[in-house]
N, C-alpha and C. Protein backbone atom coordinates (compact mmCIF):
# COMPACT_ATOMS: atom_id res chain seq x y z
N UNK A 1 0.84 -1.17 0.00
CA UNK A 1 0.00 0.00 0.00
C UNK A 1 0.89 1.24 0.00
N UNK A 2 0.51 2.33 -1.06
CA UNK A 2 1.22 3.36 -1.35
C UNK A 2 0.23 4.35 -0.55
N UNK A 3 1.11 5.83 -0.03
CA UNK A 3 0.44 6.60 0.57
C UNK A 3 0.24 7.50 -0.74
N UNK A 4 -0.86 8.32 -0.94
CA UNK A 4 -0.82 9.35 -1.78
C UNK A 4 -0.09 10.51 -1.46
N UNK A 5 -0.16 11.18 -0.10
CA UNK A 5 0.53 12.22 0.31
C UNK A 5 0.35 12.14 1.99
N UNK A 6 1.81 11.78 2.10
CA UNK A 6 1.93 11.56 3.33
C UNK A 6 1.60 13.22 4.76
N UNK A 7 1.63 13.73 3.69
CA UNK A 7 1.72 14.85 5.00
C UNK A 7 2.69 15.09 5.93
N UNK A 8 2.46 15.71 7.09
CA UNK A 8 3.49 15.63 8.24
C UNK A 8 3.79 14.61 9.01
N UNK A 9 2.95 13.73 8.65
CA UNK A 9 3.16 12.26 9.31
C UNK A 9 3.12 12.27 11.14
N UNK A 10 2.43 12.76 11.91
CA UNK A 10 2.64 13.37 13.05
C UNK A 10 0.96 13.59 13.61
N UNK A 11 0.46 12.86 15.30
CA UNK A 11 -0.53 13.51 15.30
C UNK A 11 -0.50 14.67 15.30
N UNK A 12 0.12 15.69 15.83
CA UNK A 12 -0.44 17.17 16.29
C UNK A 12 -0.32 17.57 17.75
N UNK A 13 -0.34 16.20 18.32
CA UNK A 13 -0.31 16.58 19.95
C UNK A 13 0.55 18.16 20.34
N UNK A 14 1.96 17.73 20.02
CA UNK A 14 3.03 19.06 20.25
C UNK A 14 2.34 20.05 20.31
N UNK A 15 1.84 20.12 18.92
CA UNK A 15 1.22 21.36 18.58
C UNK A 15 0.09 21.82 19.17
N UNK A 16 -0.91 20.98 19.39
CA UNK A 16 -1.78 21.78 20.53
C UNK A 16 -1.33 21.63 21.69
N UNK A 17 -0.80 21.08 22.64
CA UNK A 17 0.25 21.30 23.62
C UNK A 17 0.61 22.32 23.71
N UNK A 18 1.79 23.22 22.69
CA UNK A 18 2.44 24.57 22.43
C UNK A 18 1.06 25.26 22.15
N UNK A 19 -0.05 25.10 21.59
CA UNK A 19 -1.07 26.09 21.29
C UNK A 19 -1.37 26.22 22.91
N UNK A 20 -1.81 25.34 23.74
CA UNK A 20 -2.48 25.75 24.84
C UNK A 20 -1.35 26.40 25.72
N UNK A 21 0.05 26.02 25.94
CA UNK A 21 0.81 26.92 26.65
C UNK A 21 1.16 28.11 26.38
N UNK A 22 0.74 28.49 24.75
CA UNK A 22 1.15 30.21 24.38
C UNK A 22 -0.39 30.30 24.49
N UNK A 23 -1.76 29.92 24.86
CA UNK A 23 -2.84 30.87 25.21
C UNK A 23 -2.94 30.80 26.20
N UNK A 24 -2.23 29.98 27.40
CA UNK A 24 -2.30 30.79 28.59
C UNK A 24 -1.17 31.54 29.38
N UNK A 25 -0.43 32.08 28.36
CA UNK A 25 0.92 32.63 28.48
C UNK A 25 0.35 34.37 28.22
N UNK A 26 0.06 34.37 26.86
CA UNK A 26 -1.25 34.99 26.77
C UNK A 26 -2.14 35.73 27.33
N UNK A 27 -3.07 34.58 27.98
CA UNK A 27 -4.25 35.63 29.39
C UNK A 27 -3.08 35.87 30.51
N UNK A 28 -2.16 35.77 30.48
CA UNK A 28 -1.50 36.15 31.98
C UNK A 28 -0.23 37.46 31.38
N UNK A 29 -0.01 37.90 30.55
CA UNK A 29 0.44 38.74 30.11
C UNK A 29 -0.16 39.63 29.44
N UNK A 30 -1.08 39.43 28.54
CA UNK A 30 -1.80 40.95 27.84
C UNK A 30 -2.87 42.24 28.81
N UNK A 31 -3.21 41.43 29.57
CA UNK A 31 -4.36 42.34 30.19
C UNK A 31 -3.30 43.72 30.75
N UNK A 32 -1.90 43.13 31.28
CA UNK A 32 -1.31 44.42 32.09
C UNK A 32 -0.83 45.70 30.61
N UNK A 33 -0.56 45.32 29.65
CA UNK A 33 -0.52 46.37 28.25
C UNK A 33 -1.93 46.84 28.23
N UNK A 34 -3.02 45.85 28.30
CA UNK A 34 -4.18 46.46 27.77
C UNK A 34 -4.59 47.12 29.08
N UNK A 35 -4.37 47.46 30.04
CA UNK A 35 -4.81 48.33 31.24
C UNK A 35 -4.13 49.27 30.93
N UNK A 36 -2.93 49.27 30.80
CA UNK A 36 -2.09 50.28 30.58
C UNK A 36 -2.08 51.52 29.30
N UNK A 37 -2.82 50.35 28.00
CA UNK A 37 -3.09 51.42 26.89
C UNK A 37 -4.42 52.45 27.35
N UNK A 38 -5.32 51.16 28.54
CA UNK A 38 -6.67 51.78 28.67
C UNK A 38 -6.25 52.46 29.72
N UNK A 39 -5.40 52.81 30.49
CA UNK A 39 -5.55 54.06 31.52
C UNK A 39 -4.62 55.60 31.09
N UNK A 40 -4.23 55.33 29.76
CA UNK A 40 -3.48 56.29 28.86
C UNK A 40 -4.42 57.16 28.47
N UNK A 41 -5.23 56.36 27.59
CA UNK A 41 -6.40 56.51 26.98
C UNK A 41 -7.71 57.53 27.76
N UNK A 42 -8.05 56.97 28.95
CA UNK A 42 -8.55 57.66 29.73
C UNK A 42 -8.58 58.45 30.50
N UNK A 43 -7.04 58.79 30.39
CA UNK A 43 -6.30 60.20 31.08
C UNK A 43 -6.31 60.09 32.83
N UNK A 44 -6.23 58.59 33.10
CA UNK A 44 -5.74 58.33 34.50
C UNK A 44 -4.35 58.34 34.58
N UNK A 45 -3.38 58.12 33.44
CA UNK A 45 -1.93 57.68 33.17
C UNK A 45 -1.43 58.34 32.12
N UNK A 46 -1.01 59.90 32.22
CA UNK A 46 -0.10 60.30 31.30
C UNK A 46 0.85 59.70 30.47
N UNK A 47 1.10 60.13 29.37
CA UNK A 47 1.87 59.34 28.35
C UNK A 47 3.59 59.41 28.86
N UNK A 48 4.31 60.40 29.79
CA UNK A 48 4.93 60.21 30.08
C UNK A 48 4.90 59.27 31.09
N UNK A 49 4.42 59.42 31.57
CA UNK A 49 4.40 57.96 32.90
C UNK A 49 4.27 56.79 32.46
N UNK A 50 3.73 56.35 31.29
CA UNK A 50 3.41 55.17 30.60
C UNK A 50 4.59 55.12 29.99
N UNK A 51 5.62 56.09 29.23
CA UNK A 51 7.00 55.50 28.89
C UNK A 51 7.75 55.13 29.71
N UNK A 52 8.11 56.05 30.66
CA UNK A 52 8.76 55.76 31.80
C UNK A 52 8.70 54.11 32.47
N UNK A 53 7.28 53.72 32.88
CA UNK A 53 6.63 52.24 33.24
C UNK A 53 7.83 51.14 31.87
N UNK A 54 7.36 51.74 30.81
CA UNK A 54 7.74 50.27 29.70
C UNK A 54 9.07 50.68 29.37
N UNK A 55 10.12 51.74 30.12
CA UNK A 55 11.49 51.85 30.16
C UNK A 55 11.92 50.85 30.94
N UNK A 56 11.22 50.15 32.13
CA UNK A 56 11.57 49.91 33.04
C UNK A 56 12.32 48.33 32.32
N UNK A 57 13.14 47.75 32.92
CA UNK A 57 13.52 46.18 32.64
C UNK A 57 12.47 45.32 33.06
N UNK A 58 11.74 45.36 34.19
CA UNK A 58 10.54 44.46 34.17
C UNK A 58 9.48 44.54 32.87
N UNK A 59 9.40 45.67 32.15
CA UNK A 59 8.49 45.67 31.45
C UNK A 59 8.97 45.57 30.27
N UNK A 60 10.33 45.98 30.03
CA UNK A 60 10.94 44.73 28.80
C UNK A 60 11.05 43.11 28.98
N UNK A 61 10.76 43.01 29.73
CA UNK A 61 11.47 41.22 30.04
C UNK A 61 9.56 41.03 29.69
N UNK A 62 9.24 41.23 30.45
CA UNK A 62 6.93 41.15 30.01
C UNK A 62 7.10 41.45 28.36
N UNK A 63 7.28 41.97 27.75
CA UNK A 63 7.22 42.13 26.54
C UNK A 63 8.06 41.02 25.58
N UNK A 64 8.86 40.69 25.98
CA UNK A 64 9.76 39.88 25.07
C UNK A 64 9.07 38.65 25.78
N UNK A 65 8.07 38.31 26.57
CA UNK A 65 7.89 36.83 26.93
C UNK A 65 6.40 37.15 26.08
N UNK A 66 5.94 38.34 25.99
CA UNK A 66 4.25 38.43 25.00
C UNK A 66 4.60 38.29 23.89
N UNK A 67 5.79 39.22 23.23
CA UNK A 67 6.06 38.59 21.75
C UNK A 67 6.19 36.67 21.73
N UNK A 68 7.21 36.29 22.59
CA UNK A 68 7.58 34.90 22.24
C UNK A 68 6.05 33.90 22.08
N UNK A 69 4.70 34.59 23.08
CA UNK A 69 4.21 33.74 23.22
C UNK A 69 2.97 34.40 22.19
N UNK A 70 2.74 35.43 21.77
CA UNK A 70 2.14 35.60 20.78
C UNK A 70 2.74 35.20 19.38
N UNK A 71 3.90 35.12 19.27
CA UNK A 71 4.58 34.64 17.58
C UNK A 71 4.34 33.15 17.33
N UNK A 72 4.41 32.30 18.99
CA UNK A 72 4.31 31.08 18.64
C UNK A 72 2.95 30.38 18.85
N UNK A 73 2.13 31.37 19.25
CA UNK A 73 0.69 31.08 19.29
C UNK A 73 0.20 31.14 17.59
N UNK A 74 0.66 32.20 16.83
CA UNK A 74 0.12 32.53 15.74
C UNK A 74 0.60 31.48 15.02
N UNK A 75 2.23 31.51 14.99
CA UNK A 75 2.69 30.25 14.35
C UNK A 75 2.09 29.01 13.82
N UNK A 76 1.56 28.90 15.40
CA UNK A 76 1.50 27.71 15.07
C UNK A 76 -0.17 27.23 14.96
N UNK A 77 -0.99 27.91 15.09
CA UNK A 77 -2.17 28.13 14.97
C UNK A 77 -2.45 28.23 13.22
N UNK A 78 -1.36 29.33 12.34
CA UNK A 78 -1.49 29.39 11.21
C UNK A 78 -0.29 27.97 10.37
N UNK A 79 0.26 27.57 10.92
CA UNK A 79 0.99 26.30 10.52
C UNK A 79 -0.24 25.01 10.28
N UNK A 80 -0.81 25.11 11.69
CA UNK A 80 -1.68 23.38 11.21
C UNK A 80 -2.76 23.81 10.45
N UNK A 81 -2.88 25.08 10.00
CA UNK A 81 -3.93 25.78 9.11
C UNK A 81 -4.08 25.18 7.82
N UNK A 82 -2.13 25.73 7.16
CA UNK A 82 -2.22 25.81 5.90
C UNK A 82 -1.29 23.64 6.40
N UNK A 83 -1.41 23.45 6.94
CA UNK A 83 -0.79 21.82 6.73
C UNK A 83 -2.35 20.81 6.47
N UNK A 84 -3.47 21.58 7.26
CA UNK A 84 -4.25 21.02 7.16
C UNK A 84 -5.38 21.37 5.72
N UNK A 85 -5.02 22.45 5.28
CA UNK A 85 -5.57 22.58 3.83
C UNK A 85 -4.64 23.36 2.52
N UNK A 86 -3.60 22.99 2.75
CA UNK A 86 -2.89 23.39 1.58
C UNK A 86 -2.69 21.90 0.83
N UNK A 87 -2.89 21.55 -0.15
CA UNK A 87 -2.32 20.15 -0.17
C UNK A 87 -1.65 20.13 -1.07
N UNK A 88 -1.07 20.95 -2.02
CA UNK A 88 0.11 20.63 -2.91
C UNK A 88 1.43 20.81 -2.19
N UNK A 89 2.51 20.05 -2.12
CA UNK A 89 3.50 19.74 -1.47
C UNK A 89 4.51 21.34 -0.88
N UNK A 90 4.45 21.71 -2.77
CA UNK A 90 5.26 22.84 -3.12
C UNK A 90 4.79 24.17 -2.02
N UNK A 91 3.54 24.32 -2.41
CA UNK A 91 3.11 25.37 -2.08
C UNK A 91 2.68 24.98 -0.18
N UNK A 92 2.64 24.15 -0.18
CA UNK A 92 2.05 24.31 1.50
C UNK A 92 4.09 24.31 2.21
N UNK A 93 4.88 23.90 1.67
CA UNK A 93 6.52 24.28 2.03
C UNK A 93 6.83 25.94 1.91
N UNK A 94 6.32 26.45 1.23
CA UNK A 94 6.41 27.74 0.65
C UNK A 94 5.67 28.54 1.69
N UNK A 95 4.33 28.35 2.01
CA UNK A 95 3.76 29.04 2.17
C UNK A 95 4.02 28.90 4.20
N UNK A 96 4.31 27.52 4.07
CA UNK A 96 5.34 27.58 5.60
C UNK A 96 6.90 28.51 5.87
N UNK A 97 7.47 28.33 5.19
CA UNK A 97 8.79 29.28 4.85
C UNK A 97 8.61 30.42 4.90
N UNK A 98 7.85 31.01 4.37
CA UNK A 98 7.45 32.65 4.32
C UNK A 98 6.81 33.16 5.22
N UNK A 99 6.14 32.31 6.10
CA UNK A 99 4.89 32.67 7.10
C UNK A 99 5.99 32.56 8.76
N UNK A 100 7.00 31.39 8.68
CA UNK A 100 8.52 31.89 9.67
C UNK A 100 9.29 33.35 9.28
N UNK A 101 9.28 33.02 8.07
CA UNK A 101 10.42 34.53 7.88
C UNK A 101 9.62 36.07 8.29
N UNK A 102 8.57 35.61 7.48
CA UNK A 102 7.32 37.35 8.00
C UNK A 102 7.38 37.12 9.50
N UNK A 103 7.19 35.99 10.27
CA UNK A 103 7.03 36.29 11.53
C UNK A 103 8.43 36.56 12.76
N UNK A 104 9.67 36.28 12.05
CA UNK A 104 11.03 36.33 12.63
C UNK A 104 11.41 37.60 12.08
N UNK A 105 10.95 38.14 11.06
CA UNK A 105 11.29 39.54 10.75
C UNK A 105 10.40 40.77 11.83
N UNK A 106 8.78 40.15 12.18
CA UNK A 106 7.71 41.35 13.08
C UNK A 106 8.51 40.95 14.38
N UNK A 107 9.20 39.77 14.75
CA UNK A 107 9.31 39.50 16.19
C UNK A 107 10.63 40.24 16.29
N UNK A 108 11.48 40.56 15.37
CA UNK A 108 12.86 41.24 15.28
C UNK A 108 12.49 42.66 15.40
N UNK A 109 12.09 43.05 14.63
CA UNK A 109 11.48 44.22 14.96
C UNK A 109 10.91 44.53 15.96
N UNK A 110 9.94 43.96 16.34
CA UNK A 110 9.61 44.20 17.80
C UNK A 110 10.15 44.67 18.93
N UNK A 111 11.14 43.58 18.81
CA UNK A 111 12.23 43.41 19.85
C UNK A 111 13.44 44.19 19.79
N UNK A 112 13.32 45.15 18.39
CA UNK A 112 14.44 46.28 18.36
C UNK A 112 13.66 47.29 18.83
N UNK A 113 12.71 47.65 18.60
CA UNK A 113 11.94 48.93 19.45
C UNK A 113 11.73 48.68 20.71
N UNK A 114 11.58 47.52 21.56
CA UNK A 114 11.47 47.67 22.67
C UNK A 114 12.52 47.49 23.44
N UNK A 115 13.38 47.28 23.27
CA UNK A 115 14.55 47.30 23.61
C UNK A 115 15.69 48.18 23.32
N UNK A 116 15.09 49.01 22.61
CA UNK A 116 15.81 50.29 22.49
C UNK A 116 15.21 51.86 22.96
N UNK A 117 13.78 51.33 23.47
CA UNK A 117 13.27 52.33 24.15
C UNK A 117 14.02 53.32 25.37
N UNK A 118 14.45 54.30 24.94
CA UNK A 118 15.12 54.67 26.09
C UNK A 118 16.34 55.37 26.51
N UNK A 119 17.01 54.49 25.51
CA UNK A 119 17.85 54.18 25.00
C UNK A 119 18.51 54.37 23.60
């Protein structure tokens, strides 16, 4: 018996495994940005005081653990996407390749502005 197209050959477990540890990486990191954009916003928290806060090293080290766990939430959320309906070989390799590089290029970036805040 011949396979037609083997695929990734792999249940998936990992992968929802890593999906459920970057969404609750997730609820325990975004709400303190989103209080923070919302008390900017509402003129409880001047915009200087809000740079000052995300100058701080605690609030770079929070940020570089929301990027890691938002890049690999998306990742991999949009990985078993196109594995699970791309089915020409070429194009579902391709369209994996490009979808790491776009996302190692926003997470680089990221991580040069916030880490140069200040600085």
């Amino acid at each position: 018996m011949r396979l037609k197209d083997p695929g990734v050959g792999r249940n998936g477990f990992g992968d929802w495994l890593w999906q459920r540890i970057s969404a609750v990486s997730l609820v325990l990191l975004l709400p303190l940005p989103l209080a923070l954009v919302f008390s900017v916003y509402a003129g409880s928290t001047d915009q200087q005081a809000a740079l000052d806060l995300l100058d701080s090293l605690p609030a770079r080290i929070m940020h570089t653990l929301l990027i890691a766990a938002l890049l690999a939430h998306g990742y991999i959320g949009l990985k078993v996407i196109i594995q699970d309906y791309v089915h020409h070989v070429g194009l579902r390799v391709s369209m994996l390749g490009g979808l790491l590089l776009a996302m190692a290029a926003f997470g680089t970036w990221w991580m040069a502005i916030v880490w140069a805040w200040g600085g």
